[in-house]
N, C-alpha and C. Protein backbone atom coordinates (compact mmCIF):
# COMPACT_ATOMS: atom_id res chain seq x y z
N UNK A 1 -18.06 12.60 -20.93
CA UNK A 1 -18.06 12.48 -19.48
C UNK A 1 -18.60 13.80 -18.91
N UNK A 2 -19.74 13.20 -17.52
CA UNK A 2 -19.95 15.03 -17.58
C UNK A 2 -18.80 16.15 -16.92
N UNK A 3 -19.39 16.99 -16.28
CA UNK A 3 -18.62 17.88 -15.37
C UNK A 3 -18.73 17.50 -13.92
N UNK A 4 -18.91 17.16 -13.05
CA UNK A 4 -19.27 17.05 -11.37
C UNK A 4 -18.81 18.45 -10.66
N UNK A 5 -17.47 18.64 -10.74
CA UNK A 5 -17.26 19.27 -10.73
C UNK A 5 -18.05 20.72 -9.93
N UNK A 6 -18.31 21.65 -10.59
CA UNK A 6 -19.34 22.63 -10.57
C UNK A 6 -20.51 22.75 -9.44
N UNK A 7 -21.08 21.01 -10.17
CA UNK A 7 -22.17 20.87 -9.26
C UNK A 7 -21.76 20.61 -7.72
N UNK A 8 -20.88 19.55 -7.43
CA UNK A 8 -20.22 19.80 -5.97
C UNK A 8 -19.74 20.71 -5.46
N UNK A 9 -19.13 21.82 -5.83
CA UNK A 9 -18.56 23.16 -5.56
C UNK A 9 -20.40 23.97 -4.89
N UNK A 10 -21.19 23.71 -5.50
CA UNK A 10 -21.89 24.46 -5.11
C UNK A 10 -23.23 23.65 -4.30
N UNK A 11 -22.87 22.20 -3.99
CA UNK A 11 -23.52 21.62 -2.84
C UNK A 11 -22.60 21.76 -1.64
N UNK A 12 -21.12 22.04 -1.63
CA UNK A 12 -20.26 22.26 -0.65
C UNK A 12 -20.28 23.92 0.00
N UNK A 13 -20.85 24.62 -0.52
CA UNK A 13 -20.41 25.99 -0.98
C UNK A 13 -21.07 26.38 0.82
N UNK A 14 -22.21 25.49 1.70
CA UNK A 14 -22.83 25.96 3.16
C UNK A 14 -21.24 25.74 3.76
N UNK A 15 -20.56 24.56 3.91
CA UNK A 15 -19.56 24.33 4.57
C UNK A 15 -18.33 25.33 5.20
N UNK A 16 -17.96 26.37 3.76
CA UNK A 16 -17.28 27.61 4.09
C UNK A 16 -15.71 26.66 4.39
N UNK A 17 -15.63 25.87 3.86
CA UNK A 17 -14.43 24.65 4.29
C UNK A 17 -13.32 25.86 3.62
N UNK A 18 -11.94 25.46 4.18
CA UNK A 18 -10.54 26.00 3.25
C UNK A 18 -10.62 25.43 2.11
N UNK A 19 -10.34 26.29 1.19
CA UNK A 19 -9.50 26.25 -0.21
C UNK A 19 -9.07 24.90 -0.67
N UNK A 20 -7.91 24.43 0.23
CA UNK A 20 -7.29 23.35 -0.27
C UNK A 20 -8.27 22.00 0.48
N UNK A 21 -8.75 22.20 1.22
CA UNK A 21 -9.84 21.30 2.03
C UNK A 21 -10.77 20.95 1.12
N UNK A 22 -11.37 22.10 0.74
CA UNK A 22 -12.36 21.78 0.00
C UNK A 22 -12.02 21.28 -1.55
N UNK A 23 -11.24 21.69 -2.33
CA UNK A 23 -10.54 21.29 -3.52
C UNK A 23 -10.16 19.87 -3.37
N UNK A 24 -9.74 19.03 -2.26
CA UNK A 24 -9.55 17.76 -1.69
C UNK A 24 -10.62 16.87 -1.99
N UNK A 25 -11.96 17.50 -1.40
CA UNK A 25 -12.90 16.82 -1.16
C UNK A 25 -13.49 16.55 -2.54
N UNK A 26 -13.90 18.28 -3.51
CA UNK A 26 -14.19 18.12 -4.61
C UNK A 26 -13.33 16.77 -5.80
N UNK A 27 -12.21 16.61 -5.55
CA UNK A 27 -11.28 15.94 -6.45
C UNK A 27 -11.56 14.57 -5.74
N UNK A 28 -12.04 13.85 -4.92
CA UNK A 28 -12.48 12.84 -4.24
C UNK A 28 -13.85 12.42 -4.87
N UNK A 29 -14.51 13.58 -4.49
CA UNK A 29 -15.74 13.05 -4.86
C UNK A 29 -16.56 13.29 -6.56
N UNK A 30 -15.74 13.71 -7.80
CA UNK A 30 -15.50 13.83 -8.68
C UNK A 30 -15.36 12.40 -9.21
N UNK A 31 -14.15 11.95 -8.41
CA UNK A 31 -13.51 10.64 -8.85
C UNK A 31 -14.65 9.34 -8.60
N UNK A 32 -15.42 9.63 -7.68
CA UNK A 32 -16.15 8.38 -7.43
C UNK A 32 -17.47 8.61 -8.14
N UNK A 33 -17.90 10.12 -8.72
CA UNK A 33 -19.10 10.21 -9.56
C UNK A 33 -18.72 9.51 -10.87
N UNK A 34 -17.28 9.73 -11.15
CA UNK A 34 -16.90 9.24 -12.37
C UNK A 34 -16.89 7.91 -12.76
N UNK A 35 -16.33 7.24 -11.23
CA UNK A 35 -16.29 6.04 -11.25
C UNK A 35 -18.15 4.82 -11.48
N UNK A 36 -18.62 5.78 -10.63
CA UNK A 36 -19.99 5.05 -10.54
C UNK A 36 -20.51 5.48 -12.12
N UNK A 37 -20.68 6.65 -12.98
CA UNK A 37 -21.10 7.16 -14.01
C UNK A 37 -20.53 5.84 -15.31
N UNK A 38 -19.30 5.71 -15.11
CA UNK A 38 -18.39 4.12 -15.60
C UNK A 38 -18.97 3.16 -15.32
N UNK A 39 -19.56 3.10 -14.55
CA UNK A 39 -19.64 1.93 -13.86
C UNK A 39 -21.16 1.50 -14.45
N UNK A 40 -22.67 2.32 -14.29
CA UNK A 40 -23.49 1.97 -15.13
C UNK A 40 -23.65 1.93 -16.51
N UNK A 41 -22.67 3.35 -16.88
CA UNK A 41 -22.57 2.68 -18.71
C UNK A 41 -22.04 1.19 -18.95
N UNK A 42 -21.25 0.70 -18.17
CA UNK A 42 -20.78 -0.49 -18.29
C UNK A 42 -21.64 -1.63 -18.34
N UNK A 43 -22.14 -1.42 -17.49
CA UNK A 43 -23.55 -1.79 -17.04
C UNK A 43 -24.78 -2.64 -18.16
N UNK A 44 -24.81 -1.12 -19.01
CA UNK A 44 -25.83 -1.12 -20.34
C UNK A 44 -26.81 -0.17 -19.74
N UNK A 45 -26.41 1.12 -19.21
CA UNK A 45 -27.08 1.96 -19.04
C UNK A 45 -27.04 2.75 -20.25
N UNK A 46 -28.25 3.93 -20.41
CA UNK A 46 -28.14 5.30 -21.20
C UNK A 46 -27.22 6.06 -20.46
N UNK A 47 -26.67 6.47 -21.31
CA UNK A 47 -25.57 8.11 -20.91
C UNK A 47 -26.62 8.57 -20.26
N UNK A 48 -28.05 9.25 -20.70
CA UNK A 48 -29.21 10.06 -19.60
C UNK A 48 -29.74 9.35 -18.45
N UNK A 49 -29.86 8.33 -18.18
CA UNK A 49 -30.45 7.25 -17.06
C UNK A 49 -28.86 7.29 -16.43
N UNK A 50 -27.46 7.02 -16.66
CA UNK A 50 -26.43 6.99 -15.89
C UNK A 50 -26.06 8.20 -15.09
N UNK A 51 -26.08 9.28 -15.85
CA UNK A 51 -26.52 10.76 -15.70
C UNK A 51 -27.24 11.04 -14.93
N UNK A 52 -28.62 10.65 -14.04
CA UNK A 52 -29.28 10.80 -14.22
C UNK A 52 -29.20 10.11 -12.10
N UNK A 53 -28.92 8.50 -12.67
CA UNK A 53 -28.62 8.14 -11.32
C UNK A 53 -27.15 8.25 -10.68
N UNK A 54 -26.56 9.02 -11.43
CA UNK A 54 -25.24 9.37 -10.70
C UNK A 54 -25.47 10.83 -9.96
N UNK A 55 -26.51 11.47 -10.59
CA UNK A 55 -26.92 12.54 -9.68
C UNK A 55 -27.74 12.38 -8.55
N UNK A 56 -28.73 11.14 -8.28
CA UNK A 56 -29.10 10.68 -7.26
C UNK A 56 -28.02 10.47 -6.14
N UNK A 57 -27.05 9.87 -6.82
CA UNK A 57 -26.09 9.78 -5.42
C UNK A 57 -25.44 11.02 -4.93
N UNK A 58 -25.16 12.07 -5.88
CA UNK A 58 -24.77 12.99 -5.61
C UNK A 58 -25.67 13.94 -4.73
N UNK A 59 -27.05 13.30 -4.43
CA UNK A 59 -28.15 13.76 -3.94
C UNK A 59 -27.82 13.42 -2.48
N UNK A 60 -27.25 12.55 -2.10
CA UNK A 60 -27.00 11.90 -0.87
C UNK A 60 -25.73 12.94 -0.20
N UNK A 61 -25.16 14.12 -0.61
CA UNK A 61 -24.50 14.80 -0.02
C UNK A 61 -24.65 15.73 0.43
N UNK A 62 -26.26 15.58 1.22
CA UNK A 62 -26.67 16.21 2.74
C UNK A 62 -25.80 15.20 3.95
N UNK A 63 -26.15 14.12 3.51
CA UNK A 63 -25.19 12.98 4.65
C UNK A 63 -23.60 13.29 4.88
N UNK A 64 -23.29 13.69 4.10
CA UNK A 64 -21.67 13.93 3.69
C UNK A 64 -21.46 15.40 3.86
N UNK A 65 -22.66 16.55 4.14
CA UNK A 65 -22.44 17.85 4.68
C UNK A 65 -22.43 17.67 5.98
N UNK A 66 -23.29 16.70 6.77
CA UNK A 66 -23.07 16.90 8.10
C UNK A 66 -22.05 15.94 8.60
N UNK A 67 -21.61 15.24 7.86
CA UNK A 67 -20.53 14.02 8.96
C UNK A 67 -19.30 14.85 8.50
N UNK A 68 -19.38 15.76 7.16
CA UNK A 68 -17.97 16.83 7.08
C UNK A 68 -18.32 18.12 8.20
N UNK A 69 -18.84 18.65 8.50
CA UNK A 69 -19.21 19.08 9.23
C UNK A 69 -18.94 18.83 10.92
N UNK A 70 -19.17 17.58 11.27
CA UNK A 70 -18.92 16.86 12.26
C UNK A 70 -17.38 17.02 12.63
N UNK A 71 -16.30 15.89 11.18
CA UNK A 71 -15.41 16.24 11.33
C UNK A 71 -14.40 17.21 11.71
N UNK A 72 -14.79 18.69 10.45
CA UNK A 72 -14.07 19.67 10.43
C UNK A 72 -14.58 20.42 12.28
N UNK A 73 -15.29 20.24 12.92
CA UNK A 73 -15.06 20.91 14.15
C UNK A 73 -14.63 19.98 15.34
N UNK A 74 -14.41 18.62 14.98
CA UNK A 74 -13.29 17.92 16.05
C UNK A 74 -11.89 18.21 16.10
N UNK A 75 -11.75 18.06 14.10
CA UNK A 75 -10.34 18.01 14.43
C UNK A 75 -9.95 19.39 13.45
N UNK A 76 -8.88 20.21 14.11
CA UNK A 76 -8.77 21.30 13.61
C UNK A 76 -7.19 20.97 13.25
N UNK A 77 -6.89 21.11 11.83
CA UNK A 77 -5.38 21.01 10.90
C UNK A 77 -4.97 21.62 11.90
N UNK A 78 -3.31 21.22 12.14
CA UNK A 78 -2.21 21.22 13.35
C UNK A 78 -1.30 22.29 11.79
N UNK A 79 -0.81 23.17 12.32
CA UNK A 79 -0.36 23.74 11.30
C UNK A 79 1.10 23.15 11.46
N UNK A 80 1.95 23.42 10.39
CA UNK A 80 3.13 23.43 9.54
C UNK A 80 3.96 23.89 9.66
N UNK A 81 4.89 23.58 10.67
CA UNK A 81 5.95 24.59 10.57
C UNK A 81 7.17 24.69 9.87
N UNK A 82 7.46 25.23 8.62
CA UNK A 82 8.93 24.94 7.98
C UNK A 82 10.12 24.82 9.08
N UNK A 83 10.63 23.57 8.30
CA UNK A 83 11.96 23.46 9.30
C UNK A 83 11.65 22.05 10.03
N UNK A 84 10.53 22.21 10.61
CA UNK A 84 9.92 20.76 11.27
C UNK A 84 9.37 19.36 10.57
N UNK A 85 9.67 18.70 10.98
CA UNK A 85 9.08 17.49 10.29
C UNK A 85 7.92 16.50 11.57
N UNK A 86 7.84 17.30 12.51
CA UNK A 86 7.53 16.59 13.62
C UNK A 86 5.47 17.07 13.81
N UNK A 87 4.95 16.22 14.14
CA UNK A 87 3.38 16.35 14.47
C UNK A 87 3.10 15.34 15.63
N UNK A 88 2.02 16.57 16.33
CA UNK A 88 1.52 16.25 17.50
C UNK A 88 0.40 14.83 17.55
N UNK A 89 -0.29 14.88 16.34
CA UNK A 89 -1.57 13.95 15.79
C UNK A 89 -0.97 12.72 15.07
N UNK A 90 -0.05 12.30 15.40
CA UNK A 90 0.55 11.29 14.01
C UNK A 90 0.09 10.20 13.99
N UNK A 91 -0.59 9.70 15.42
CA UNK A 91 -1.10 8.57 15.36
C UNK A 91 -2.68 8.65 14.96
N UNK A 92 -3.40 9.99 15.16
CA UNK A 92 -4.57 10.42 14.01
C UNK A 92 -4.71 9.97 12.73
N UNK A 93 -2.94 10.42 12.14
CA UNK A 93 -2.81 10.86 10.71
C UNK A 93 -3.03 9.16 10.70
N UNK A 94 -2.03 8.40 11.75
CA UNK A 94 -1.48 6.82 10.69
C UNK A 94 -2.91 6.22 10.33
N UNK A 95 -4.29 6.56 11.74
CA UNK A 95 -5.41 6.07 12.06
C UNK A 95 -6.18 6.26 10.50
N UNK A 96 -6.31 7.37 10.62
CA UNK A 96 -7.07 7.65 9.03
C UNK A 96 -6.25 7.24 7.70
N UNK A 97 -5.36 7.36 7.90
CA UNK A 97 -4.73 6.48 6.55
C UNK A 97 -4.73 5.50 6.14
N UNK A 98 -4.98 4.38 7.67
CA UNK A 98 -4.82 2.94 7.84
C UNK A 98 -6.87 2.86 7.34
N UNK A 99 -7.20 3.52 7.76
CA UNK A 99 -9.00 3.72 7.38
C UNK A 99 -9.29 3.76 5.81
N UNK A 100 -8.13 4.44 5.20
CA UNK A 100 -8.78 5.34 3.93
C UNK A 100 -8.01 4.01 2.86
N UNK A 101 -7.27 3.85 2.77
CA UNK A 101 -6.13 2.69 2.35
C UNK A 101 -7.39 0.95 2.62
N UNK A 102 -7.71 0.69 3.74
CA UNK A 102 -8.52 -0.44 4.09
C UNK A 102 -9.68 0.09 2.62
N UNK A 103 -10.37 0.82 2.70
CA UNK A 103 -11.68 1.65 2.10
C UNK A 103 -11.34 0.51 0.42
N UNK A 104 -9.96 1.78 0.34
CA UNK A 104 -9.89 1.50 -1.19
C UNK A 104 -9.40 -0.12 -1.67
N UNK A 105 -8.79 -0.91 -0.74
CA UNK A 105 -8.89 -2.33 -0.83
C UNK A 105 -9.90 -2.90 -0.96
N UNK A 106 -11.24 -2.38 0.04
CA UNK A 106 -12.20 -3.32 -0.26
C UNK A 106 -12.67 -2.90 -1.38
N UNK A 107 -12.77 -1.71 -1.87
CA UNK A 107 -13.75 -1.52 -3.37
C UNK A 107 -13.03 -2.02 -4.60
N UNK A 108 -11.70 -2.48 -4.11
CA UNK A 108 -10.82 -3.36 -5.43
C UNK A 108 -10.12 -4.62 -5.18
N UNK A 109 -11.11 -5.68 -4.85
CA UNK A 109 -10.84 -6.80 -4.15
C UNK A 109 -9.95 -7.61 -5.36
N UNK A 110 -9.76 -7.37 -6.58
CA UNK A 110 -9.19 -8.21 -7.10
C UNK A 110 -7.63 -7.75 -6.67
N UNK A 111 -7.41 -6.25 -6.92
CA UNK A 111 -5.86 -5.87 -6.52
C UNK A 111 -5.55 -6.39 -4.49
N UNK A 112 -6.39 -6.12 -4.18
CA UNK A 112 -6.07 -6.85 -2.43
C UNK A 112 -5.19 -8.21 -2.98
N UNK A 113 -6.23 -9.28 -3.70
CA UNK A 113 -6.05 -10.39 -3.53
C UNK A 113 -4.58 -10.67 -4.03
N UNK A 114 -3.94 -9.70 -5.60
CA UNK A 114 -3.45 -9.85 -5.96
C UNK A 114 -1.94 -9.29 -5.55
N UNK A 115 -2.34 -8.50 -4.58
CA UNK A 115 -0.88 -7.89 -3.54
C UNK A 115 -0.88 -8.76 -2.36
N UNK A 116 -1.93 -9.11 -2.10
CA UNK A 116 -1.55 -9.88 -0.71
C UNK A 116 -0.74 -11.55 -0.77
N UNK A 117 -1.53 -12.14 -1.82
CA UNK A 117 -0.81 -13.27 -2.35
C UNK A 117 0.97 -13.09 -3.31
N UNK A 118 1.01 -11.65 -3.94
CA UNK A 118 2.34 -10.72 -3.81
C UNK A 118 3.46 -11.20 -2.86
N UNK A 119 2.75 -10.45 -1.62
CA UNK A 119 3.52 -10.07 0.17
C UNK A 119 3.69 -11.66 0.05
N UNK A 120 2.78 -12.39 -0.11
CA UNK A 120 2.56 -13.96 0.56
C UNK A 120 3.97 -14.57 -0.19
N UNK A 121 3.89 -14.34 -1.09
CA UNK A 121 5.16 -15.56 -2.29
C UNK A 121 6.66 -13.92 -1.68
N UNK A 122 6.61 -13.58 -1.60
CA UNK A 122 7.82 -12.60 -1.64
C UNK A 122 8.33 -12.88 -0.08
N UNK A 123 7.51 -13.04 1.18
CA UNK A 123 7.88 -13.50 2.23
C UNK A 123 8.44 -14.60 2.36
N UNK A 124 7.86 -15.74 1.67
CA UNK A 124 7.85 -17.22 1.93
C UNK A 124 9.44 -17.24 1.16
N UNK A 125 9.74 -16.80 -0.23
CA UNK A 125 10.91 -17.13 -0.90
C UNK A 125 12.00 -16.10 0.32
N UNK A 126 11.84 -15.05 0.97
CA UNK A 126 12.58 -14.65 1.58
C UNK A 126 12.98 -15.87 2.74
N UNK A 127 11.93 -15.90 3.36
CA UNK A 127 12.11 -16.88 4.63
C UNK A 127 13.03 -18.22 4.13
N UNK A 128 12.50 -18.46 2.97
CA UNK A 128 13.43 -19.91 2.37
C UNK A 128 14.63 -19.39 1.93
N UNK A 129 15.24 -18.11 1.82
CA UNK A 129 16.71 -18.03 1.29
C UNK A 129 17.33 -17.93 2.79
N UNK A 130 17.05 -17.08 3.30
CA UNK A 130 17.04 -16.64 4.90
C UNK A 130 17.55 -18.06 5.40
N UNK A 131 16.80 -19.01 5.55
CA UNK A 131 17.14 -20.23 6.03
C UNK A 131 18.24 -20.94 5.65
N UNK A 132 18.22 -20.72 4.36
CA UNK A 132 19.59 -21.79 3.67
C UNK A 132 20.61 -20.87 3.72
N UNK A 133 20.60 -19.80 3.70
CA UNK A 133 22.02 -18.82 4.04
C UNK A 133 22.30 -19.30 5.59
N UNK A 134 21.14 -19.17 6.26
CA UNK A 134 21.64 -19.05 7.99
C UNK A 134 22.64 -20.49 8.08
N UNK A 135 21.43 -21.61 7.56
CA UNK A 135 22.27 -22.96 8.06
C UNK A 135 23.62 -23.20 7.13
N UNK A 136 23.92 -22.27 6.13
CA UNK A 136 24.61 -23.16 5.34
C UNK A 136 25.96 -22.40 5.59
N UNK A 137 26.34 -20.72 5.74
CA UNK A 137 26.97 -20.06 5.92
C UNK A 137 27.02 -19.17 7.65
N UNK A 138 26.18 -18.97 8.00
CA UNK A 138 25.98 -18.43 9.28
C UNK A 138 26.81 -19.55 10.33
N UNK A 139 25.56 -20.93 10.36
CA UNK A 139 25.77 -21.34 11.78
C UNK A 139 27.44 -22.39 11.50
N UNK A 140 27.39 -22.66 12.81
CA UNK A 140 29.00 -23.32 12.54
C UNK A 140 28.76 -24.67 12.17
N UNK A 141 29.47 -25.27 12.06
CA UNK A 141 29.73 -26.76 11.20
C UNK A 141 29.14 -27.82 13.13
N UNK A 142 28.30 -28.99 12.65
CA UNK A 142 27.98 -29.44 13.51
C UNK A 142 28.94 -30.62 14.26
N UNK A 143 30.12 -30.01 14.39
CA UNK A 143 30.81 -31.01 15.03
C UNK A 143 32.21 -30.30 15.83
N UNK A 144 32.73 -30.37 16.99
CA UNK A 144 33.19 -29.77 17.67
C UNK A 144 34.59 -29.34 16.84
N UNK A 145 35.16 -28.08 17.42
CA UNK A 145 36.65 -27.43 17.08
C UNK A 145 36.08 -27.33 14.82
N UNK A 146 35.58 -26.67 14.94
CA UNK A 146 34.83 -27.18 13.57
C UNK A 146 35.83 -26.05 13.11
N UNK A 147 36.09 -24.80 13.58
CA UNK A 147 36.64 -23.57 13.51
C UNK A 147 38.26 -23.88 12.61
N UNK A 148 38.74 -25.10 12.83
CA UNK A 148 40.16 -25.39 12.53
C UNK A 148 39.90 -26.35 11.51
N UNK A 149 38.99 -26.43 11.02
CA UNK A 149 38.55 -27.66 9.72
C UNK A 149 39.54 -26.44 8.43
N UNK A 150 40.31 -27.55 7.88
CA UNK A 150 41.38 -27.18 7.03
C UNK A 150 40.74 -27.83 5.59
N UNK A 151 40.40 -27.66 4.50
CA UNK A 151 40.25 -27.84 3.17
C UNK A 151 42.03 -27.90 2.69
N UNK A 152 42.39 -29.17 2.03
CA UNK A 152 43.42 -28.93 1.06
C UNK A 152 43.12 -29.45 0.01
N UNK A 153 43.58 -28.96 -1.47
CA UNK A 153 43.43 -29.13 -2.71
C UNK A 153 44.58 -29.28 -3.40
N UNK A 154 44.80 -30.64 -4.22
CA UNK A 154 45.83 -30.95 -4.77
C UNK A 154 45.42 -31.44 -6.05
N UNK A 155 46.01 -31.65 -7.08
CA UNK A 155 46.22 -31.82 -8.24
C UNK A 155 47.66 -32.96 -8.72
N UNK A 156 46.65 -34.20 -9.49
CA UNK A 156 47.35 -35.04 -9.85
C UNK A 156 48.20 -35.12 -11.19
N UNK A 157 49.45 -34.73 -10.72
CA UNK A 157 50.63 -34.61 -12.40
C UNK A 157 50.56 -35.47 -13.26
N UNK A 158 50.18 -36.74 -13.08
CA UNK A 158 49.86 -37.32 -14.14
C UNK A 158 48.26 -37.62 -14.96
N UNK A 159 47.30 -37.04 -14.10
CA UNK A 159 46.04 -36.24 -14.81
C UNK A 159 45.83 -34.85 -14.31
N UNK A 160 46.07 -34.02 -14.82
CA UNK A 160 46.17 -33.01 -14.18
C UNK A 160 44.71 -32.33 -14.64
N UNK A 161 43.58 -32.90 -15.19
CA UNK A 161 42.77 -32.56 -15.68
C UNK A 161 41.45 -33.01 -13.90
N UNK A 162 42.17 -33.96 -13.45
CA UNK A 162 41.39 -34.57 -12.12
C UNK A 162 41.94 -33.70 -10.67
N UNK A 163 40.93 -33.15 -10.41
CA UNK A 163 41.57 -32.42 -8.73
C UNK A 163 40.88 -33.23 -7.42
N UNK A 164 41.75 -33.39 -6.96
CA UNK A 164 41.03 -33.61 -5.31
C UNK A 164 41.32 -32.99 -4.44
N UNK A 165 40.71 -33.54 -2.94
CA UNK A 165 40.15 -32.56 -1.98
C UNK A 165 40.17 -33.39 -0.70
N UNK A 166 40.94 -32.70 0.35
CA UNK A 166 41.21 -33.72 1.20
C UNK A 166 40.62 -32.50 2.61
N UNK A 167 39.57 -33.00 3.39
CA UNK A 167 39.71 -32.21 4.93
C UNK A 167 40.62 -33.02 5.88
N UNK A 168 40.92 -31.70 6.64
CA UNK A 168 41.65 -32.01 7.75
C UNK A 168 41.36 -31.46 8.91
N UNK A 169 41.45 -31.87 10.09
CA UNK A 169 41.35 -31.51 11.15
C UNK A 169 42.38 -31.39 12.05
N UNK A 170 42.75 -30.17 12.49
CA UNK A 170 43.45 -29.84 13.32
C UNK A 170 43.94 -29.88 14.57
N UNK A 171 44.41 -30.27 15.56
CA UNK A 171 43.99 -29.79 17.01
C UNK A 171 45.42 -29.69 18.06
């Protein structure tokens, strides 16, 4: 597998990005050289032709210097304060998460399909226990003064192996 590594460190290197910013980005975009580099050996590419056009794409991160670029001077990191758990941007943060999360669903449509139909059977069996608890234990008995419905249980001495069960109603 090659290195990427290296070589992105030093197509990033105009940006002047932070430390951990930039270490972010590098470990991002590492992962998807790797992935695509996988992806044509799989293919029935040469290791040198996969090599080769995985650096073409890596060629495409003039596009990805200026839309980082773009970014890093809109939004400037809200710093950290120990002790706090609270941020001014949170509906930023949920925005891009809800963005970055969508991203990686679509490039793995079999796991979408296979969590969403997941959610789908895990709701539906909820909703169906939900129901038979509500009507069967929750709501009251459908017939008035239901509250004083008496169960008695007796047992016959000469089969004592047979029980019965008599309701009563109270009032």
């Amino acid at each position: 597998m090659p290195e990427w590594k290296p070589e992105i460190r030093q197509r990033l290197a105009d940006l002047n990005l932070e430390p951990a910013r930039e270490a972010a980005i590098v470990e991002e975009l590492t992962q998807d050289l790797d992935d695509c580099y996988d992806e044509l050996l799989a293919g029935g590419a040469a290791p040198t032709e996969a090599y080769r056009q995985t650096l073409a794409e890596l060629g495409k991160i003039k596009m990805l210097q200026q839309e980082l670029q773009r970014v890093e001077r809109q939004v400037t990191p809200e710093p950290i304060v120990l002790g706090t758990n609270r941020r001014s941007n949170m509906i930023a943060d949920l925005w891009q998460d809800l963005r970055f999360g969508s991203r990686l669903l679509c490039k793995h449509p079999g796991f979408t399909v296979l969590a969403v139909l997941t959610l789908a059977l895990g709701m539906g069996a909820n909703t169906a226990v939900f129901s038979v608890v509500e009507t069967e234990l929750w709501k009251p008995l459908p017939f008035p003064s239901s509250e004083q419905v008496v169960a008695v249980f007796g047992t016959n001495l000469k089969r004592p192996t047979e029980k019965g069960s008599i309701s009563l109603l109270f009032e």
